[in-house]
Structures are given as C-alpha cells and as structure tokens.
Protein backbone atom coordinates (compact mmCIF):
# COMPACT_ATOMS: atom_id res chain seq x y z
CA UNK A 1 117.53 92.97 164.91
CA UNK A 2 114.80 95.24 166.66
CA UNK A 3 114.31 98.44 164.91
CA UNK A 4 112.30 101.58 166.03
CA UNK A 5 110.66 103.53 162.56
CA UNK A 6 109.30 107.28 162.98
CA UNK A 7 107.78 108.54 159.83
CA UNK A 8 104.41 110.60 160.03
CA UNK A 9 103.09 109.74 156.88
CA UNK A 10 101.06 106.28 157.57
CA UNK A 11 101.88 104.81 154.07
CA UNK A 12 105.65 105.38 153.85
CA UNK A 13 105.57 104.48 157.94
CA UNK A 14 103.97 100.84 156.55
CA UNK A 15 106.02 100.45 154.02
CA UNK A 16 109.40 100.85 155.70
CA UNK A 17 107.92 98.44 158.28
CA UNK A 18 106.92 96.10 156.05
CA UNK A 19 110.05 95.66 153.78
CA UNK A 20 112.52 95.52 157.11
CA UNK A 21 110.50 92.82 158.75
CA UNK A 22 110.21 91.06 154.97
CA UNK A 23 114.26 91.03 155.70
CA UNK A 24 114.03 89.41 158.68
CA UNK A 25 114.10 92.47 161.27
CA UNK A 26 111.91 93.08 163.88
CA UNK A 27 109.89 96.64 164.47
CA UNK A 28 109.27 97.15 167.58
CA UNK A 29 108.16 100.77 167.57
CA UNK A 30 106.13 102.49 164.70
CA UNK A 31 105.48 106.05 165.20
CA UNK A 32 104.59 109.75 163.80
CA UNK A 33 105.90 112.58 165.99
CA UNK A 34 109.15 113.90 167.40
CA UNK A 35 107.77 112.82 171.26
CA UNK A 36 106.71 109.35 170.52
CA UNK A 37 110.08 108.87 168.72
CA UNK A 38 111.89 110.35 171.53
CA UNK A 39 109.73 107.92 174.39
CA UNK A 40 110.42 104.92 171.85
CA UNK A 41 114.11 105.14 171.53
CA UNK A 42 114.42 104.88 175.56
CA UNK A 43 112.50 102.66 175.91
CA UNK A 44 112.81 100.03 173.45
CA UNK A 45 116.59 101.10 173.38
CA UNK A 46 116.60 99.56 169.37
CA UNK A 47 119.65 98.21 167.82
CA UNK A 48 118.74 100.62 165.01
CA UNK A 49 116.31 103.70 164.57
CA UNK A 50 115.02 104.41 161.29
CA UNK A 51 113.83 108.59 161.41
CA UNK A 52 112.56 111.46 159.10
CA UNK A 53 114.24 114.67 159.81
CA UNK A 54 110.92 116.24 159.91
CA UNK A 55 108.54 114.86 161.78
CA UNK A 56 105.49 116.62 164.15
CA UNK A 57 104.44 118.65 165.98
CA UNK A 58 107.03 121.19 164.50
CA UNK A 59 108.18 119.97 160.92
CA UNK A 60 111.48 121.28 161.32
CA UNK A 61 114.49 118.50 162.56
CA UNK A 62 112.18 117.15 165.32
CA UNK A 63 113.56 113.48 164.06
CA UNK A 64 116.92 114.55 163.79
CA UNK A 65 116.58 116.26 167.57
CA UNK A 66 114.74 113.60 169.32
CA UNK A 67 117.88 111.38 167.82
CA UNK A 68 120.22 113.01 169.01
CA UNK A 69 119.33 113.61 172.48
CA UNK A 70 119.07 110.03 172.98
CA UNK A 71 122.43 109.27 171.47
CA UNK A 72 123.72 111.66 174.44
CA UNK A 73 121.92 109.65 176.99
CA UNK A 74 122.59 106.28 175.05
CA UNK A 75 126.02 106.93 173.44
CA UNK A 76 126.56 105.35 169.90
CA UNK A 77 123.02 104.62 169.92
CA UNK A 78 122.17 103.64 165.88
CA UNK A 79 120.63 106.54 163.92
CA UNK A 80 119.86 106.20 159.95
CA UNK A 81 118.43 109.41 159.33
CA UNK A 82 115.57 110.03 155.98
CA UNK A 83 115.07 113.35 154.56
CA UNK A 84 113.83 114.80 151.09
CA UNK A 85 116.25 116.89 150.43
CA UNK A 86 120.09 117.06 151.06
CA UNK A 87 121.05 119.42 154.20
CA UNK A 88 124.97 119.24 154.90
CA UNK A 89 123.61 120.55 158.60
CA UNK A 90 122.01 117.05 159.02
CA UNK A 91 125.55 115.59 158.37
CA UNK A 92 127.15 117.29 160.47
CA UNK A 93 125.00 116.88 163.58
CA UNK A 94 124.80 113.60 163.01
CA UNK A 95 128.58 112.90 162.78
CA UNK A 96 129.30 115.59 165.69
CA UNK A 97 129.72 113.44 168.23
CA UNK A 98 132.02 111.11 166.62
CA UNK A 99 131.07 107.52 168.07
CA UNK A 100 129.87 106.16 164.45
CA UNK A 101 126.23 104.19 164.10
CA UNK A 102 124.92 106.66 161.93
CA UNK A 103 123.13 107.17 158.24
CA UNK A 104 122.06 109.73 156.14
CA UNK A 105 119.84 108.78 153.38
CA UNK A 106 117.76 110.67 150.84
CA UNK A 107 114.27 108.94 150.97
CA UNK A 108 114.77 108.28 147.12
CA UNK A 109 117.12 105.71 148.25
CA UNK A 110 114.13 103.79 150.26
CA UNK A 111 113.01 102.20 146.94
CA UNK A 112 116.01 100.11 146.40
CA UNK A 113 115.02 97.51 148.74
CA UNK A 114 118.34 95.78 148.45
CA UNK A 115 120.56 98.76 148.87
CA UNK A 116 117.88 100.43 151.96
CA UNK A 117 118.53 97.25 153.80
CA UNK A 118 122.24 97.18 153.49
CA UNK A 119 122.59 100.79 154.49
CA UNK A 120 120.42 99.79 158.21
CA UNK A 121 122.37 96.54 158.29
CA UNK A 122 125.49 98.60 158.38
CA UNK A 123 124.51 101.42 160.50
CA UNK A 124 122.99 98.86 163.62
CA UNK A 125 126.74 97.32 163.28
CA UNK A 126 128.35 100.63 164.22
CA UNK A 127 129.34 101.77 160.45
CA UNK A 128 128.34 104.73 158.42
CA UNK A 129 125.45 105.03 155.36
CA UNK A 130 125.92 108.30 153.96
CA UNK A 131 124.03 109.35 150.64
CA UNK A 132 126.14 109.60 148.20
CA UNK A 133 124.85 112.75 146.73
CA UNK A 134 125.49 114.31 150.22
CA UNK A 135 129.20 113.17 149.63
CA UNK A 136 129.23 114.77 146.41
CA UNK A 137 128.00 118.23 147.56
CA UNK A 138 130.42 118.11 150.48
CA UNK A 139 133.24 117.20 148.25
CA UNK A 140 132.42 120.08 145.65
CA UNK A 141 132.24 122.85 148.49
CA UNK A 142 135.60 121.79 149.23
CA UNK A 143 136.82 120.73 146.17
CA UNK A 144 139.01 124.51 145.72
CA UNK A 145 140.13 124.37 149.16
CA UNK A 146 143.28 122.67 150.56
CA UNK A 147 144.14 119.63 151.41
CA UNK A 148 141.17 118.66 149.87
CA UNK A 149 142.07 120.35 146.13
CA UNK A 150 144.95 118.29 145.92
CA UNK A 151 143.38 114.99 145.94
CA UNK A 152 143.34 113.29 142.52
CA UNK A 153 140.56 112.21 140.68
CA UNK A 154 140.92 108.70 141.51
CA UNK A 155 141.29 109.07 145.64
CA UNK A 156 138.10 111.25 145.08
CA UNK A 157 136.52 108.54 143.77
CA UNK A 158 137.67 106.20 146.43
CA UNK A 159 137.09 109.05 149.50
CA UNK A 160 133.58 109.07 147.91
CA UNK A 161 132.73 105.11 148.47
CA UNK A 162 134.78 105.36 151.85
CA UNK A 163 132.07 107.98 153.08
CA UNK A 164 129.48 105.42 151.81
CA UNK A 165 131.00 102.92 154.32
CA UNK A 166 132.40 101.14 152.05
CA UNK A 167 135.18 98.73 152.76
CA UNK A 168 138.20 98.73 150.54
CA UNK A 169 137.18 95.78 149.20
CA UNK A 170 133.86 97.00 148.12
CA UNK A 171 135.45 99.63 146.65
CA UNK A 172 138.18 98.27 144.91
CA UNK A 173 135.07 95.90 142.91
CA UNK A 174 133.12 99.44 142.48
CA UNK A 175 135.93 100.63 140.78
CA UNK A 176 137.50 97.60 139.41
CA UNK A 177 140.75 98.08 141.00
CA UNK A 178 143.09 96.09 142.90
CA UNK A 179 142.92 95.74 146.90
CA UNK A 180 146.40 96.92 147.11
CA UNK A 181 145.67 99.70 144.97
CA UNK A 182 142.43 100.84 147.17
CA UNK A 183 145.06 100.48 149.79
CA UNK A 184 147.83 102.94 148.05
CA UNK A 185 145.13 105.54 146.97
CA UNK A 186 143.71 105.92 150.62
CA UNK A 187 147.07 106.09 151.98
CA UNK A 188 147.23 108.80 149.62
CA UNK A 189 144.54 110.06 150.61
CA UNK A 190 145.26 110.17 154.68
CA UNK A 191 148.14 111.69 153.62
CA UNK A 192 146.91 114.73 151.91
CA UNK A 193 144.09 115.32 154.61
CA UNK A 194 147.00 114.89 157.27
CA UNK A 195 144.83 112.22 159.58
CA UNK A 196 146.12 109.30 160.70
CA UNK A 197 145.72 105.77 159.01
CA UNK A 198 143.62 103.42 160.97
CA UNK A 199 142.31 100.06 160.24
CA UNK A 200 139.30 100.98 161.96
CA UNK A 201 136.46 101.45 158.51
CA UNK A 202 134.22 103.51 160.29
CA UNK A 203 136.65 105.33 162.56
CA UNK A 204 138.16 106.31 159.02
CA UNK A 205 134.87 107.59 157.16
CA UNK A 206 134.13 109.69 160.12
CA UNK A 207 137.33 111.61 160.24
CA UNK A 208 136.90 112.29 156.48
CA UNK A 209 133.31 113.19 156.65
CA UNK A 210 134.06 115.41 160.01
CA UNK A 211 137.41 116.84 157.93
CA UNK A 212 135.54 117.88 155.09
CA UNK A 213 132.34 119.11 156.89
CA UNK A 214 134.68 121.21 159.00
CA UNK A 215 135.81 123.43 156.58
C-alpha cells in the first residue's frame, strides 16, 4: 500500500513514516507544506494520504484544501485527515462529496499504533475513520433535534461505532450484543433518520454522518 504523509513538523512527519512502513506500507511521499502535498497527491496518485489540517505556508486548512482539490480531480481519492483539535467544519468538507475514502482523526489517536493503522487500512479500502469524539460532539448538537432526539440510548451507541466504520459485527463485540440485534437496532435506526437501508457499510456511515452534520 503506497501512502503519501504531509505533516510539517519533522519529528511527528518521521514518526508517522516510520510506524506505517513498520506495518508493512510503503511512503512514497514525505512532505511539509500545503504545495508539496498538493504536487505529491498527483503525482504519486497514493492509495492513501495521511494530512494535517494545518500545514504551511498559511496554517489554516491548507492540508484539508490541497485534499480536497485533488479528490475533485481524482474522485474518491483516500484522505485520513490529522488535526489537534475537533472542527465539525473538517467533517463536513470531508464527507461533502459523498464518494467515501475518508478519515478524521484527532492526532491523540496517532499513539495507538494498532488502532492508527486500522483507521488508514480502512480508509485506503474506501471506508470511513471518524474520531469518535467528533461523533460525540455531532451527536450532542443534535441530540434535542428530531429525528435524531428520538433515537434510544442503545441505537446511539450503535450510530456512534457505525460512524467509526465499524461493521455490525465489530459492533455487536463492542457492545456485546448479538449480530441480529446490531441488525434490529440499525434498522431502527434508518428508520428514525428516514434513509434508506443499504448493505453498503460505508455508503451507510456517510448518510448518517452527512444527516447529522446537515442539521
């Protein structure tokens, strides 16, 4: 798996580098700025980029930016995104244009190896790697507001995982349920946010993450 890593500071840029390749990917692009991200993506064309939001000359989203203009001129084009902080804004960019391959991660989350790894894995394969405290904030802004009030506590907890990419197997072992029971309480949960079942995982997430970050 080739991956393309923009982070501008040197150590953190190293490190990234050096635990992906210790799981047997291949970086094929190391870099510091929004432009060298931007010429890397197009032309290594990566099965995965690995970008901080803010990156030079500006500081701003110049990660997040450079990303996303070459997911317009390379549709679906893999994006796990690294920031400090949680911005809902990031979110919704990235899931905007609806194609999947993306991730949001807080960089906290860079120090479980195991877990980091998973999240690219599963991102480069077309899924979704959200953080889960982004989940949380987007589920407590809506949490008063219908459809999304009327969920239980239970197909929360399961619409939480399920924005994590999380398979409803995963989930039913996260929350020591039954598969048929994952089953039942995303049904329910479909129903209530009036979109369409599909047995499409990331096709799912994405509806629920755009749903919610719609409101």
């Amino acid at each position: 798996m080739r991956v393309v890593i923009a982070e501008d500071l040197h150590l953190l840029r190293e490190g990234l580098a050096h635990l992906l390749e210790a799981h047997g990917l291949t970086v094929v692009a190391a870099v510091e700025s929004g432009p060298e991200l931007a010429d890397a993506l197009v032309r290594e064309r990566p099965d995965v980029a690995v970008v901080d939001v803010r990156l030079p000359p500006t500081f701003t989203d110049e990660g997040l930016q450079a990303s996303l203009a070459a997911r317009r001129r390379f549709p679906g084009l893999p994006v796990l995104v690294l920031s400090q902080h949680v911005e809902q804004l990031y979110a919704r960019e990235l899931l905007a244009d609806g194609t999947g391959a993306v991730g949001y991660l807080l960089k906290d989350r860079v120090f479980n190896g195991a877990q980091f790894v998973d999240a690219v894995r599963r991102v480069a394969a077309g899924g979704t790697a959200m953080d889960p405290e982004v989940i949380a904030r987007l589920l407590a802004r809506n949490a008063g507001n219908e459809p999304v009030g009327r969920l239980t506590p239970r197909e929360r907890d399961v619409l939480e995982l399920m924005a994590e990419g999380r398979s409803n197997a995963a989930i039913a072992q996260r929350l020591h349920l039954s598969d048929s029971a994952v089953g039942k309480h995303t049904a329910g949960i479909f129903a209530k946010l009036g979109l369409a079942p599909s047995d499409d995982d990331n096709r799912r997430v994405l509806a629920v993450l755009a749903f919610l970050n719609s409101r």
